[in-house]
N, C-alpha and C. Protein backbone atom coordinates (compact mmCIF):
# COMPACT_ATOMS: atom_id res chain seq x y z
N UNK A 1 -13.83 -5.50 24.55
CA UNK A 1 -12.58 -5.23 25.24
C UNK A 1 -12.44 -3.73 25.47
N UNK A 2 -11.71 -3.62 26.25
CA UNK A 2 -12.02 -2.08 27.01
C UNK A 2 -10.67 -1.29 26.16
N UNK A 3 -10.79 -0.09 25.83
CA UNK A 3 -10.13 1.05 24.79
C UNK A 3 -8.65 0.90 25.43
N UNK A 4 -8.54 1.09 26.51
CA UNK A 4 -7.51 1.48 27.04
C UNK A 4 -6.48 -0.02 27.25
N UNK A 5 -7.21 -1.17 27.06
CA UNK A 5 -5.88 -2.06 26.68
C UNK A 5 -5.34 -1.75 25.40
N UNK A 6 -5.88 -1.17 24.46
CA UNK A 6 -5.10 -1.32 23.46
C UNK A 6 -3.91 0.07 22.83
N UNK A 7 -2.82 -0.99 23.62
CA UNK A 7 -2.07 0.30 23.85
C UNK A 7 -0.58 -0.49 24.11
N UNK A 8 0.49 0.48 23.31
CA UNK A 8 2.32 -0.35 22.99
C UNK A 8 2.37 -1.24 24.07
N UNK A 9 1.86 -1.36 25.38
CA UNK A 9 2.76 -2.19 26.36
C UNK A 9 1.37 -3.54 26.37
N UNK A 10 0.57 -3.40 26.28
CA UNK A 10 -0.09 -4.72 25.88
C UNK A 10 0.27 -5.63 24.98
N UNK A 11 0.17 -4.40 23.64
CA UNK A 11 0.38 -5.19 22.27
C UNK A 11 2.18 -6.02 22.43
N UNK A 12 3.02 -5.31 23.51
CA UNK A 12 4.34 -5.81 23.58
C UNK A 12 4.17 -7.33 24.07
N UNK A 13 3.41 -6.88 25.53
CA UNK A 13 2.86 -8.06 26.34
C UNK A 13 2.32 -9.20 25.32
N UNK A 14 2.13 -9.18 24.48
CA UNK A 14 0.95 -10.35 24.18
C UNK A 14 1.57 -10.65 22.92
N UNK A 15 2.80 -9.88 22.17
CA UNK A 15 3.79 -10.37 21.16
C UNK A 15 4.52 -10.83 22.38
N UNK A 16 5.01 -10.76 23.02
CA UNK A 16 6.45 -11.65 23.65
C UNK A 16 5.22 -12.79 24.41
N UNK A 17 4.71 -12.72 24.89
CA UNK A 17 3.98 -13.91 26.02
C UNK A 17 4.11 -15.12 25.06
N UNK A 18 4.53 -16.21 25.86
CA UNK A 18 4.78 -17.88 25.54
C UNK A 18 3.17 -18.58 26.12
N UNK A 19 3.28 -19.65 25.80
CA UNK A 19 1.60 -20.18 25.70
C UNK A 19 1.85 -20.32 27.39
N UNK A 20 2.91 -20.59 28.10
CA UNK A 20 3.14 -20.39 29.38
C UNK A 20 4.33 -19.49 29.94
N UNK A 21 3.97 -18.90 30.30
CA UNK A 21 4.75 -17.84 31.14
C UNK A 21 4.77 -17.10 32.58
N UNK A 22 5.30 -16.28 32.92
CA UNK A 22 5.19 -15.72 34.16
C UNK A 22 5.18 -14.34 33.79
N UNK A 23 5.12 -13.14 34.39
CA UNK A 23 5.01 -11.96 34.37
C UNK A 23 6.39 -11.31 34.88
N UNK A 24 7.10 -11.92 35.42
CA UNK A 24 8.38 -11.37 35.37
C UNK A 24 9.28 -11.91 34.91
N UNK A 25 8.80 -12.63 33.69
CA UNK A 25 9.63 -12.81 32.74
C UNK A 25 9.41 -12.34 31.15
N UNK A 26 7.94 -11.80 31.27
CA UNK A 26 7.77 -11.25 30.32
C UNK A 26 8.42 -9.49 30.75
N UNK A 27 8.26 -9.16 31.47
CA UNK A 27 9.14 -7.77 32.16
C UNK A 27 10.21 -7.57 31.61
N UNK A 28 10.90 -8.86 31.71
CA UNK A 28 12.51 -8.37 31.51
C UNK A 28 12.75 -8.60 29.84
N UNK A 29 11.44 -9.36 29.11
CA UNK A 29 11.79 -8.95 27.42
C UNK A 29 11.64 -7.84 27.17
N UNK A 30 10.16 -7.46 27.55
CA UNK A 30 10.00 -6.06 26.95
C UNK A 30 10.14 -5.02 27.26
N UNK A 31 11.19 -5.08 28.40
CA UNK A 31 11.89 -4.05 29.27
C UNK A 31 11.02 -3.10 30.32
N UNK A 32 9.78 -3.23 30.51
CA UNK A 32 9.01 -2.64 31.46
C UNK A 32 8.52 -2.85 33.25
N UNK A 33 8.96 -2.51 33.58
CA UNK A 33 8.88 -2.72 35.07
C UNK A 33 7.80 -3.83 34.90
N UNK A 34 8.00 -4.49 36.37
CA UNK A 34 7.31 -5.35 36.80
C UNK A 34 5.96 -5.29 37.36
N UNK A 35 6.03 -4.01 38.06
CA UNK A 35 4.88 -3.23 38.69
C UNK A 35 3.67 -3.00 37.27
N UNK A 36 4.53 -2.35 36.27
CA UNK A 36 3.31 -2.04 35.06
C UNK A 36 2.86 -3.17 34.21
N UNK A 37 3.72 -4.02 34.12
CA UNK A 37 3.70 -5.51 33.13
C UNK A 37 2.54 -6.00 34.03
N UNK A 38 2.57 -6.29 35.76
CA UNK A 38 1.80 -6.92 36.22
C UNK A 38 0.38 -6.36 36.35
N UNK A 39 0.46 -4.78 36.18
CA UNK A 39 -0.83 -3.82 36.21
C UNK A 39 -1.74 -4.75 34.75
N UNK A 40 -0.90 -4.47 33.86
CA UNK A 40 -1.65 -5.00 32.38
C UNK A 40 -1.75 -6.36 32.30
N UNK A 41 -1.13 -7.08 32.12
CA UNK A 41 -1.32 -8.64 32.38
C UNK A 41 -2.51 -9.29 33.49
N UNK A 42 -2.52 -8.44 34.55
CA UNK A 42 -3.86 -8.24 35.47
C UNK A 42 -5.28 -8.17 34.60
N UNK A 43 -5.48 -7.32 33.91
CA UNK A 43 -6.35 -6.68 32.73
C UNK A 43 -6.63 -7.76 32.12
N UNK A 44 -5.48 -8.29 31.43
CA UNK A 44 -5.46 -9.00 30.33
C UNK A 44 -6.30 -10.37 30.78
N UNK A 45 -5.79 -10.81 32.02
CA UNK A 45 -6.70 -11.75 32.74
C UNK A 45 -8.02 -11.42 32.74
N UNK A 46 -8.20 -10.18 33.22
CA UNK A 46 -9.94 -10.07 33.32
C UNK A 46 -10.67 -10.16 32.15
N UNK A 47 -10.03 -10.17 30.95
CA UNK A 47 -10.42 -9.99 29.71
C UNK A 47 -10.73 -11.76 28.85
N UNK A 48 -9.74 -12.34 30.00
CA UNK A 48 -9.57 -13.70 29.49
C UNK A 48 -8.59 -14.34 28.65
N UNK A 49 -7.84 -13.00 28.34
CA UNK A 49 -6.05 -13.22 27.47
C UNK A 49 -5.24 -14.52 28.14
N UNK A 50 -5.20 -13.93 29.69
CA UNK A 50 -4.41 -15.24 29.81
C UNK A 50 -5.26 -15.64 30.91
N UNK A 51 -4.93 -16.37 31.32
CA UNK A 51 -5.48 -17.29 32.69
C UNK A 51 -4.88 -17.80 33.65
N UNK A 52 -4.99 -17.66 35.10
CA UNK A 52 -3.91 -17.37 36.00
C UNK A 52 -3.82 -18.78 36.37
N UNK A 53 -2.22 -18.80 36.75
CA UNK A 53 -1.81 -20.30 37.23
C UNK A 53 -0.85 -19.74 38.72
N UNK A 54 -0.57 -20.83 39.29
CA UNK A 54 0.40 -20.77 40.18
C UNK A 54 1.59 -20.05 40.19
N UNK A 55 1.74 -18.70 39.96
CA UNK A 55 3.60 -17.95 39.93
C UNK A 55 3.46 -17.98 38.84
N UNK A 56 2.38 -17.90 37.72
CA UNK A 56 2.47 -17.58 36.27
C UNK A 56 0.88 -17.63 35.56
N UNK A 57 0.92 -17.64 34.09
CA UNK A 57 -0.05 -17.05 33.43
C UNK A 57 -0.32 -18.35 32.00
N UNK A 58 -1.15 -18.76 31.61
CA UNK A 58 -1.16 -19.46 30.55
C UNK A 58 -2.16 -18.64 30.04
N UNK A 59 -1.26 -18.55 28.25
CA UNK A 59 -2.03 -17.82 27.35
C UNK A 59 -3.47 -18.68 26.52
N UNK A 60 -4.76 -17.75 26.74
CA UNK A 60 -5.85 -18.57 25.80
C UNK A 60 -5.81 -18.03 24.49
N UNK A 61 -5.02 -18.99 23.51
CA UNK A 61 -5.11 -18.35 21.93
C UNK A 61 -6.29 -18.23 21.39
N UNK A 62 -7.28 -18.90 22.05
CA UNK A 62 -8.79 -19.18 21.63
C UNK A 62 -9.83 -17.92 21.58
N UNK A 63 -9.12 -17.15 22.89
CA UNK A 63 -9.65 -15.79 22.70
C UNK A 63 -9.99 -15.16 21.89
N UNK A 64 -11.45 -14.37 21.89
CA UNK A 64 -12.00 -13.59 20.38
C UNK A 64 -10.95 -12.40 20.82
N UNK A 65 -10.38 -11.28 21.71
CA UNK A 65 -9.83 -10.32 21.84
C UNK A 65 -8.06 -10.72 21.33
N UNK A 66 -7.77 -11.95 22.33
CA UNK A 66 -6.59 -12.13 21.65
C UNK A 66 -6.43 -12.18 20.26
N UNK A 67 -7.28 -13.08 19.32
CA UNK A 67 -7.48 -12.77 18.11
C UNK A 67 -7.22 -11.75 17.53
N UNK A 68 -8.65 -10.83 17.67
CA UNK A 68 -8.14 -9.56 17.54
C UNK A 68 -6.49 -9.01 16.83
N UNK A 69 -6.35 -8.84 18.57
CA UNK A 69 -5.13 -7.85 18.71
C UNK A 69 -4.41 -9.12 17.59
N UNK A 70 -4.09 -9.68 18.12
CA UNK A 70 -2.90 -10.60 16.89
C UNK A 70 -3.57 -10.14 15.12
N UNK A 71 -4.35 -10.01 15.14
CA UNK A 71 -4.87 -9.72 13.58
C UNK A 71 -4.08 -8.77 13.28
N UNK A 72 -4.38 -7.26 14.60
CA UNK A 72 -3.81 -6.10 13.81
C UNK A 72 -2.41 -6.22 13.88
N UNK A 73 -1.81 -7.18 14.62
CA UNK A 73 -0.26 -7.13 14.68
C UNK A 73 -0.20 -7.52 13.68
N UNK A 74 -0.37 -8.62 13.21
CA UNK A 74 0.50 -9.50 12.08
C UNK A 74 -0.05 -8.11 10.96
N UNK A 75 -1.48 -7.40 10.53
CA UNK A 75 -0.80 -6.40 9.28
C UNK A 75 0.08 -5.36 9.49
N UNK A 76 0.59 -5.01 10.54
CA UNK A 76 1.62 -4.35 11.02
C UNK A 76 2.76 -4.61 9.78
N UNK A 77 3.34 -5.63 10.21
CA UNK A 77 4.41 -5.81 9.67
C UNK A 77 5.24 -5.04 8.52
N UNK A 78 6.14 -3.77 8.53
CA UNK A 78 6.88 -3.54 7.92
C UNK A 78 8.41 -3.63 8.33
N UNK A 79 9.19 -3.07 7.77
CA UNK A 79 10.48 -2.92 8.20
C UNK A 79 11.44 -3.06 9.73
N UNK A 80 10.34 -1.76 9.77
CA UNK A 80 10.71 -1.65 11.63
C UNK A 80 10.37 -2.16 12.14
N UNK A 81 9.10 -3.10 12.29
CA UNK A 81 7.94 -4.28 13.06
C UNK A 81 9.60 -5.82 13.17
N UNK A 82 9.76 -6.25 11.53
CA UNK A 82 10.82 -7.20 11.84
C UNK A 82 12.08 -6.57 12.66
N UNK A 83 12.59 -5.39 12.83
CA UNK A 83 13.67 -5.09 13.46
C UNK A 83 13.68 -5.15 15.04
N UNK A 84 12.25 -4.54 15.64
CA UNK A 84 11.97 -3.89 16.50
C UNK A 84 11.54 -5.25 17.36
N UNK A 85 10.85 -6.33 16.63
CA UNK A 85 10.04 -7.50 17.49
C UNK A 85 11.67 -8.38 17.95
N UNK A 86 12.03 -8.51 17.72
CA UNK A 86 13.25 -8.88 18.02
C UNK A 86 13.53 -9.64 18.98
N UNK A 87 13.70 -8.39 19.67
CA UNK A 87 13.92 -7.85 21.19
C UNK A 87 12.86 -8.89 22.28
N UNK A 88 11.62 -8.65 21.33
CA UNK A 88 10.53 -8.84 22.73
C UNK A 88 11.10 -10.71 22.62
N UNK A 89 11.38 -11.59 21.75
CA UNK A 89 11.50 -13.18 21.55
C UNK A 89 12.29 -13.43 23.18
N UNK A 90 12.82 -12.64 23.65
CA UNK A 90 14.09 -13.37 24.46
C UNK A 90 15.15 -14.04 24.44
N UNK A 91 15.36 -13.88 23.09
CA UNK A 91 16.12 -15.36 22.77
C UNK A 91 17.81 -14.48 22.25
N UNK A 92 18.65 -15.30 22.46
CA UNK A 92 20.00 -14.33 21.82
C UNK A 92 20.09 -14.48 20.34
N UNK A 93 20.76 -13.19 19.90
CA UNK A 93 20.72 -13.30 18.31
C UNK A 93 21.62 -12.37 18.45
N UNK A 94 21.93 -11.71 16.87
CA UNK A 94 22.88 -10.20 16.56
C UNK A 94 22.43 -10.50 14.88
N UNK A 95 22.73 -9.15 14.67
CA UNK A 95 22.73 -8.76 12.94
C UNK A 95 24.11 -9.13 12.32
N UNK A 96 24.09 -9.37 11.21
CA UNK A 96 25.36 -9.84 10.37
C UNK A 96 25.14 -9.29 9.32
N UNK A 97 26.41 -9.74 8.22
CA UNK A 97 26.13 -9.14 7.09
C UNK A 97 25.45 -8.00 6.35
N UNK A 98 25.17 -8.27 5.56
CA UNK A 98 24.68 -6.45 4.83
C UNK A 98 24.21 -5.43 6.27
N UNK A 99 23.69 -6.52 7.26
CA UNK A 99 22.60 -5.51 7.95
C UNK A 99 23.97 -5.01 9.06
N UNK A 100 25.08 -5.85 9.60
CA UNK A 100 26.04 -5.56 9.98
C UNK A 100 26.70 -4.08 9.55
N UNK A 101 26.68 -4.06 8.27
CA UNK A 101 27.30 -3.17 7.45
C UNK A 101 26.91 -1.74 7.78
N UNK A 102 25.09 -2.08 7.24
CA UNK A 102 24.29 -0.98 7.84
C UNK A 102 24.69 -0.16 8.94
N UNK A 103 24.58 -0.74 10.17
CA UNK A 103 24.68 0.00 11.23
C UNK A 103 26.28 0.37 11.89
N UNK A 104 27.29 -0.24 11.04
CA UNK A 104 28.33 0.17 11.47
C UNK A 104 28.75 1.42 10.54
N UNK A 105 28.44 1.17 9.57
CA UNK A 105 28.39 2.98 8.62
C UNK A 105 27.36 3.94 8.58
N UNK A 106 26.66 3.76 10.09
CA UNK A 106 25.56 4.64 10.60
C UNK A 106 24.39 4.59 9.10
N UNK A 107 24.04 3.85 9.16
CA UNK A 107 22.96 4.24 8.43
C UNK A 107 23.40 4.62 6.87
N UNK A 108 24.29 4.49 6.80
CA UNK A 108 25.28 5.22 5.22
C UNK A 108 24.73 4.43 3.79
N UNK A 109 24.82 2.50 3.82
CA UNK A 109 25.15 1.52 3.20
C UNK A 109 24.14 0.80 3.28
N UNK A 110 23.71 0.70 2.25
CA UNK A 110 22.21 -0.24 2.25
C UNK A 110 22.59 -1.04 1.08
N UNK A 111 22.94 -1.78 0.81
CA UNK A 111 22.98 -2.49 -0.84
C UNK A 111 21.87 -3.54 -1.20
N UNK A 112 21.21 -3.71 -2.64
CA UNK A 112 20.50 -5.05 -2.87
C UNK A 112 19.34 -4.75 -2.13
N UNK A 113 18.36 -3.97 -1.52
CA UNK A 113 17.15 -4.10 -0.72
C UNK A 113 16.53 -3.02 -0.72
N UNK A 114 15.20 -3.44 -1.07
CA UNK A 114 14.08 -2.44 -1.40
C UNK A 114 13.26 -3.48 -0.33
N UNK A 115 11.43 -2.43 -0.82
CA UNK A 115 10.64 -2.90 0.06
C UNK A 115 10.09 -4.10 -0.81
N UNK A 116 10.27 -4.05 -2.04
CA UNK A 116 9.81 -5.89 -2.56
C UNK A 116 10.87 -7.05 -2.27
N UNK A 117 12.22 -6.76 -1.65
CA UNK A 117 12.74 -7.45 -1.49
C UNK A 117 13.60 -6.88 -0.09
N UNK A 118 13.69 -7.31 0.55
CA UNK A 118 14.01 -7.14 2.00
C UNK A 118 14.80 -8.10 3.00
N UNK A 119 15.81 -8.93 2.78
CA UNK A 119 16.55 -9.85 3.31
C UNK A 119 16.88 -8.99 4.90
N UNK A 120 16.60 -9.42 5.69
CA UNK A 120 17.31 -8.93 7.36
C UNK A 120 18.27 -10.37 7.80
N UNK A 121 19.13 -10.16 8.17
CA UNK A 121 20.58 -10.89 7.96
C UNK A 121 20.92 -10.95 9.51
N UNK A 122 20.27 -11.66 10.43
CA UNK A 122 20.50 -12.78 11.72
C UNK A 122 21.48 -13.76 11.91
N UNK A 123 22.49 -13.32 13.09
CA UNK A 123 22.58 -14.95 14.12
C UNK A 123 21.89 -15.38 14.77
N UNK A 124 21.61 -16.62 15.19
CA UNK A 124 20.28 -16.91 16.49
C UNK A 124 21.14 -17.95 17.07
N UNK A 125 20.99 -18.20 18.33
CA UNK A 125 21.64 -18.75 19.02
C UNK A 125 21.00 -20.37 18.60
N UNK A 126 21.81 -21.38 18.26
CA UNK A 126 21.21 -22.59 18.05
C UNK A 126 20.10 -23.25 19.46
N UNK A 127 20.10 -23.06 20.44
CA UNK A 127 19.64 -23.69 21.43
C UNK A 127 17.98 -22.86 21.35
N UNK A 128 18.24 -21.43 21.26
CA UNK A 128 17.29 -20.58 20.39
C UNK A 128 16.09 -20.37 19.71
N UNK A 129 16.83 -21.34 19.19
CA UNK A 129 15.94 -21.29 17.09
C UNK A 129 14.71 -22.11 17.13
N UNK A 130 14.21 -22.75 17.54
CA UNK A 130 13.00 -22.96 18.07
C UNK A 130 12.12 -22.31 18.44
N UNK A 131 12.17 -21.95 19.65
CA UNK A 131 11.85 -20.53 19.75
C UNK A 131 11.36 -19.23 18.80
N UNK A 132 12.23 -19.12 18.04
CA UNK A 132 12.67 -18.24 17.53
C UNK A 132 11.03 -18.50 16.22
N UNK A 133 11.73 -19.88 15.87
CA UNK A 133 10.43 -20.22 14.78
C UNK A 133 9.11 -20.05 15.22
N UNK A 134 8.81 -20.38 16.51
CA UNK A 134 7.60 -20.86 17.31
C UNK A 134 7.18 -19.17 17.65
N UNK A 135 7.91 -18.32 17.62
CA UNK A 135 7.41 -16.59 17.25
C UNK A 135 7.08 -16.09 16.05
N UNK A 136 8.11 -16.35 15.00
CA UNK A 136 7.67 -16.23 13.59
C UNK A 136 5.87 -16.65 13.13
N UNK A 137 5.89 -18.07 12.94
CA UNK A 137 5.15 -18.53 12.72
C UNK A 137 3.53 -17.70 13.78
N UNK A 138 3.65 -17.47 14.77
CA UNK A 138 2.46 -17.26 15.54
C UNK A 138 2.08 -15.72 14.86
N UNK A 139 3.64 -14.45 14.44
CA UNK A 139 2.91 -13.75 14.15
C UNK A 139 3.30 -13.33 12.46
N UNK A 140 3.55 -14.05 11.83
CA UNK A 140 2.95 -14.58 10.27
C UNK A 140 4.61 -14.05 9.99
N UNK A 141 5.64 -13.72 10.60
CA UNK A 141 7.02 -13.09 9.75
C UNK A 141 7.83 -14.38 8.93
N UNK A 142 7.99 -13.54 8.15
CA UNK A 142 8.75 -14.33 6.83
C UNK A 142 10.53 -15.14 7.34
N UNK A 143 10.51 -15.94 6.55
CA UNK A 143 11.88 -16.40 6.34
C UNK A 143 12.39 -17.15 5.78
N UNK A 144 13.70 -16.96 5.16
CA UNK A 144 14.22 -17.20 3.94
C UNK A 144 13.43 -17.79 2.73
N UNK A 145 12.64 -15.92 2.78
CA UNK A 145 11.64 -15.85 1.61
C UNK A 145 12.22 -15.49 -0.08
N UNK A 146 11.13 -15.84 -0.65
CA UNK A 146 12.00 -14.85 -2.19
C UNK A 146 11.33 -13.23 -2.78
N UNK A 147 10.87 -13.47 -1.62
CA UNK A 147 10.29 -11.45 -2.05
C UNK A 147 9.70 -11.05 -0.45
N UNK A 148 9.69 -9.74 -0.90
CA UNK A 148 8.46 -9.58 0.29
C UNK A 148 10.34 -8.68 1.70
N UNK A 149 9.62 -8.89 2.58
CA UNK A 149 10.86 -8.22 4.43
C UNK A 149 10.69 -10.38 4.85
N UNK A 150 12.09 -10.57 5.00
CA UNK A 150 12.15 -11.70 5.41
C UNK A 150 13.42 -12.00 6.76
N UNK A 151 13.30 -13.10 7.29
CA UNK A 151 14.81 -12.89 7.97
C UNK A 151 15.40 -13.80 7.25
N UNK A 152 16.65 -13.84 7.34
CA UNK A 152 17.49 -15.09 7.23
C UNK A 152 18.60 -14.92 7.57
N UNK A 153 18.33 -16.30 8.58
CA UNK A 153 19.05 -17.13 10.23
C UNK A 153 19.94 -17.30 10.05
N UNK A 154 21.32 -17.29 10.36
CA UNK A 154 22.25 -18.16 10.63
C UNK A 154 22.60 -18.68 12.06
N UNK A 155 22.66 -20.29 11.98
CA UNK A 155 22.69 -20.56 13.31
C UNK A 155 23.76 -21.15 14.10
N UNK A 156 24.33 -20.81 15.03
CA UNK A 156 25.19 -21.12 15.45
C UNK A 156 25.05 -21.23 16.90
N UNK A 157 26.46 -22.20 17.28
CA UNK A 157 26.18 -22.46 19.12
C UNK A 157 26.95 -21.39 19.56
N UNK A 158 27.61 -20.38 19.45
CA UNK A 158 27.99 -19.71 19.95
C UNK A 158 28.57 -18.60 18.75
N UNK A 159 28.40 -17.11 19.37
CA UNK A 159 29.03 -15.85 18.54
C UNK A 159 29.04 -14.94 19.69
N UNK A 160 30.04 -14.15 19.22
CA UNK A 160 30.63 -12.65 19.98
C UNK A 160 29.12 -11.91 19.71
N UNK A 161 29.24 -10.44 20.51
CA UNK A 161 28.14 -9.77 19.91
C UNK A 161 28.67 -8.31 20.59
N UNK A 162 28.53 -7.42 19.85
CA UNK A 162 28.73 -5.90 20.60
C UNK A 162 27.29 -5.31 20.35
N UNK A 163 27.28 -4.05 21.35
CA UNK A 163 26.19 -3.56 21.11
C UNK A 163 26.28 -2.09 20.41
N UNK A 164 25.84 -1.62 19.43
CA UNK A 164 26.28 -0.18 19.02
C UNK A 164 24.83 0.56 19.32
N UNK A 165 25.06 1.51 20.42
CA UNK A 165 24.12 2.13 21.17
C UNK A 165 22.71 0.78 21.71
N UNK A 166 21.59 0.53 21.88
CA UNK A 166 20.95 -0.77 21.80
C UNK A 166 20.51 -1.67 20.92
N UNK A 167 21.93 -1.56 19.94
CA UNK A 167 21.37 -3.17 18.95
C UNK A 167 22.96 -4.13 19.14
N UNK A 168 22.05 -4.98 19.17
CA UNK A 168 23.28 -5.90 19.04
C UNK A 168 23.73 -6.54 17.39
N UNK A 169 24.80 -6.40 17.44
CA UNK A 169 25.07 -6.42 16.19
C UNK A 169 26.74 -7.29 16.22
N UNK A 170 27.66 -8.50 15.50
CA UNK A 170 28.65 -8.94 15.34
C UNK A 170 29.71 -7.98 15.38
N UNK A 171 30.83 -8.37 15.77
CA UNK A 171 32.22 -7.29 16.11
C UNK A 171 32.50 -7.02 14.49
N UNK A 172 32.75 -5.82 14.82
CA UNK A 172 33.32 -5.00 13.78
C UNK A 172 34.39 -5.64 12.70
N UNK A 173 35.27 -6.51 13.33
CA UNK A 173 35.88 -7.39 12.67
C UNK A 173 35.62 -8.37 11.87
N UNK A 174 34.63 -8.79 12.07
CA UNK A 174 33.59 -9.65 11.16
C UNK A 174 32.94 -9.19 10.32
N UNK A 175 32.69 -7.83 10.39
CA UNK A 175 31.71 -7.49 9.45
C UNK A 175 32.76 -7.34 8.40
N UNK A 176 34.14 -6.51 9.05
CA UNK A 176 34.94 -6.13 7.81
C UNK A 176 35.41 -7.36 6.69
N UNK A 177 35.73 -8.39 7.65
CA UNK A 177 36.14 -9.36 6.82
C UNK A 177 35.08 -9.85 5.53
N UNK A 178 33.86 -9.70 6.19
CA UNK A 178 32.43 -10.08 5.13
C UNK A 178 32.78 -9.37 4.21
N UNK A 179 32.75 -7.88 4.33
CA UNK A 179 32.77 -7.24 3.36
C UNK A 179 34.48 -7.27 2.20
N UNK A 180 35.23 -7.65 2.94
CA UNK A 180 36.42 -8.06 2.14
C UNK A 180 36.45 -9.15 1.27
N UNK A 181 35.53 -10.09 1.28
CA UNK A 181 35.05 -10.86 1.11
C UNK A 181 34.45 -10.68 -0.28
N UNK A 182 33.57 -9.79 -0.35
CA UNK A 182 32.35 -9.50 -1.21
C UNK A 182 32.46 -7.83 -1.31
N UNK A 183 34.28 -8.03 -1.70
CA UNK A 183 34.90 -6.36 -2.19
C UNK A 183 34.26 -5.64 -3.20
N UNK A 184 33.57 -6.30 -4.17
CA UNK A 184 32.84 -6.11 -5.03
C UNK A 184 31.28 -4.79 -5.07
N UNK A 185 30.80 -5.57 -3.82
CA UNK A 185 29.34 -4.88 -3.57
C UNK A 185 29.94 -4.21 -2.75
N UNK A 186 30.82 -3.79 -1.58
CA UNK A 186 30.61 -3.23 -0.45
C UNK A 186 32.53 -2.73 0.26
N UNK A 187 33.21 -2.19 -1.74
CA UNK A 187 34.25 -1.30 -1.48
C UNK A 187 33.61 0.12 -0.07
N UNK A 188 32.85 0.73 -1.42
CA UNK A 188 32.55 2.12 -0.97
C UNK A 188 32.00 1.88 0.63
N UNK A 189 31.83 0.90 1.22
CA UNK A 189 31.29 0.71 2.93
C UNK A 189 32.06 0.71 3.50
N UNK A 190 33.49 -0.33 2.64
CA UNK A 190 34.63 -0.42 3.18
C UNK A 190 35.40 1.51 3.84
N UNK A 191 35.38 2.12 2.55
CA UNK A 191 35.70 3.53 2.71
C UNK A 191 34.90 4.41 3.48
N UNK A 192 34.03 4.37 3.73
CA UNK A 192 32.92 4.55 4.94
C UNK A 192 33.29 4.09 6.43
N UNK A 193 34.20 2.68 6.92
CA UNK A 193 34.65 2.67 7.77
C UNK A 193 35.78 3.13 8.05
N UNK A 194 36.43 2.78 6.97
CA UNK A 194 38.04 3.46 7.25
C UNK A 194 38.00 4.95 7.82
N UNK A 195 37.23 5.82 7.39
CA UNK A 195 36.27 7.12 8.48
C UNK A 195 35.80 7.17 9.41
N UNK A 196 34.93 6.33 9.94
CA UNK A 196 34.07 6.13 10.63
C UNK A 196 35.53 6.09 11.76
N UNK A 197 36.22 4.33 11.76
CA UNK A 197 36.54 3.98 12.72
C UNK A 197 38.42 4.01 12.75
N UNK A 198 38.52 5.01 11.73
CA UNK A 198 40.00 5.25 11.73
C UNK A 198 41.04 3.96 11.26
N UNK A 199 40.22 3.17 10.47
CA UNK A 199 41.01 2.62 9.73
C UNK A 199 41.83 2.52 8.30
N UNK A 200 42.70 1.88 8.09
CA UNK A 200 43.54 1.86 6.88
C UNK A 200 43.69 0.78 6.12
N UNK A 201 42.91 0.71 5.15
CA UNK A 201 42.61 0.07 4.22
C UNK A 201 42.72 -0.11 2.59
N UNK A 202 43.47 1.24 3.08
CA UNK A 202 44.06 1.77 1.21
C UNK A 202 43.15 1.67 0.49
N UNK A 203 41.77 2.03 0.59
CA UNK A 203 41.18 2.19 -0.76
C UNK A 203 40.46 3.57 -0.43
N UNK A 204 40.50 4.06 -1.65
CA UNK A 204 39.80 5.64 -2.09
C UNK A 204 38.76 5.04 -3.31
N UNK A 205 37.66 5.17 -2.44
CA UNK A 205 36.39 4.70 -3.70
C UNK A 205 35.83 6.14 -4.35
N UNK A 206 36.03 7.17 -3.89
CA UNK A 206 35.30 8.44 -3.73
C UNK A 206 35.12 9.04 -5.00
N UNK A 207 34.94 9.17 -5.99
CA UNK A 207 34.66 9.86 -7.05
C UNK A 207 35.24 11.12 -7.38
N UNK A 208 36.14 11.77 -7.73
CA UNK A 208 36.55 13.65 -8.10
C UNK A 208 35.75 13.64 -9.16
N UNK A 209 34.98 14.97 -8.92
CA UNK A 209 34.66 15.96 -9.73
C UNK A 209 34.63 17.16 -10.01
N UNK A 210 35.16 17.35 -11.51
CA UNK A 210 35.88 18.52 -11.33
C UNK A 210 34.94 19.37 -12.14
N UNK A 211 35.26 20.98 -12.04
CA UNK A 211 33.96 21.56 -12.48
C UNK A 211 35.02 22.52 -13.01
């Protein structure tokens, strides 16, 4: 296989590609023009990745190159690999809970998670979740594991979703209530928003120290 396929917009191409697909629909997962998706996917054909059909592309998993590349993806997998692949599935989802928390106190609030244990805290759209599995499984990601970076789903036919800068993530209102919820682990996040987003919540978690 030639040096120069192996490179972010392939490896994107060939994590989002369905065993049938089209090329401008893989475009609009992994956000790259149509013109360049179709430049590489072109390639990918000559290589034997996929194989051209009528107004679309069927993927050969049988491929020694596809192989390959899927090898080095799946040891990829850390942190940012489950955050970041996301995106390429197509499918609707948002973050909840702890991970909710996370990104609404900028990065502040992490509770309960290291790298031996790693819960990432999903909605997936029920119609979805199929899908959703039928990606997991192809590139080895965990779920609702007991160690290890895992996801775990919650599924539902329908949820709100905001976006804070490009993640989508549950309304702010939800998260707070979670965390009112589970006042216990996630006061001091609470006091982190009441800053953040100018709310009043009457609690002072903050510590004085006096010298």
């Amino acid at each position: 296989m030639k040096m120069e396929l192996f490179n972010p917009y392939v490896l994107k191409i060939l994590i989002s590609a369905r065993e049938e697909d089209s090329v401008s629909s893989i475009s609009k997962r992994i956000g790259l023009s149509y013109g360049w998706t179709y430049k590489w996917a072109n390639e990918l054909i000559k290589e034997g990745i996929f194989k051209e059909k009528w107004r679309g592309i069927i993927l050969q998993k049988n491929n020694e190159n596809y192989k390959r590349i899927m090898k080095f993806i799946k040891n990829i997998k850390n942190v940012n690999f489950y955050y970041s692949v996301l995106d390429l599935f197509g499918i609707k989802y948002c973050f909840t809970k702890t991970d909710a928390v996370y990104i609404y106190t900028e990065g502040r609030y992490n509770i309960s998670r290291y790298k031996g244990y790693y819960p990432i805290f999903i909605k997936i759209k029920r119609e979805d979740y199929n899908l959703f599995l039928e990606y997991c499984k192809r590139l080895d990601l965990k779920i609702n594991a007991k160690r290890g970076i895992f996801y775990v789903p919650e599924i539902s036919v329908r949820f709100k979703v905001t976006r804070i800068k490009s993640t989508c993530v549950e309304p702010l209102d939800e998260t707070i209530n979670f965390m009112k919820k589970n006042i216990f682990n996630f006061e001091p996040a609470l006091e982190m928003i009441q800053e953040i987003y100018h709310k009043d919540f009457g609690i002072k978690y903050k510590e004085v120290n006096n010298f």
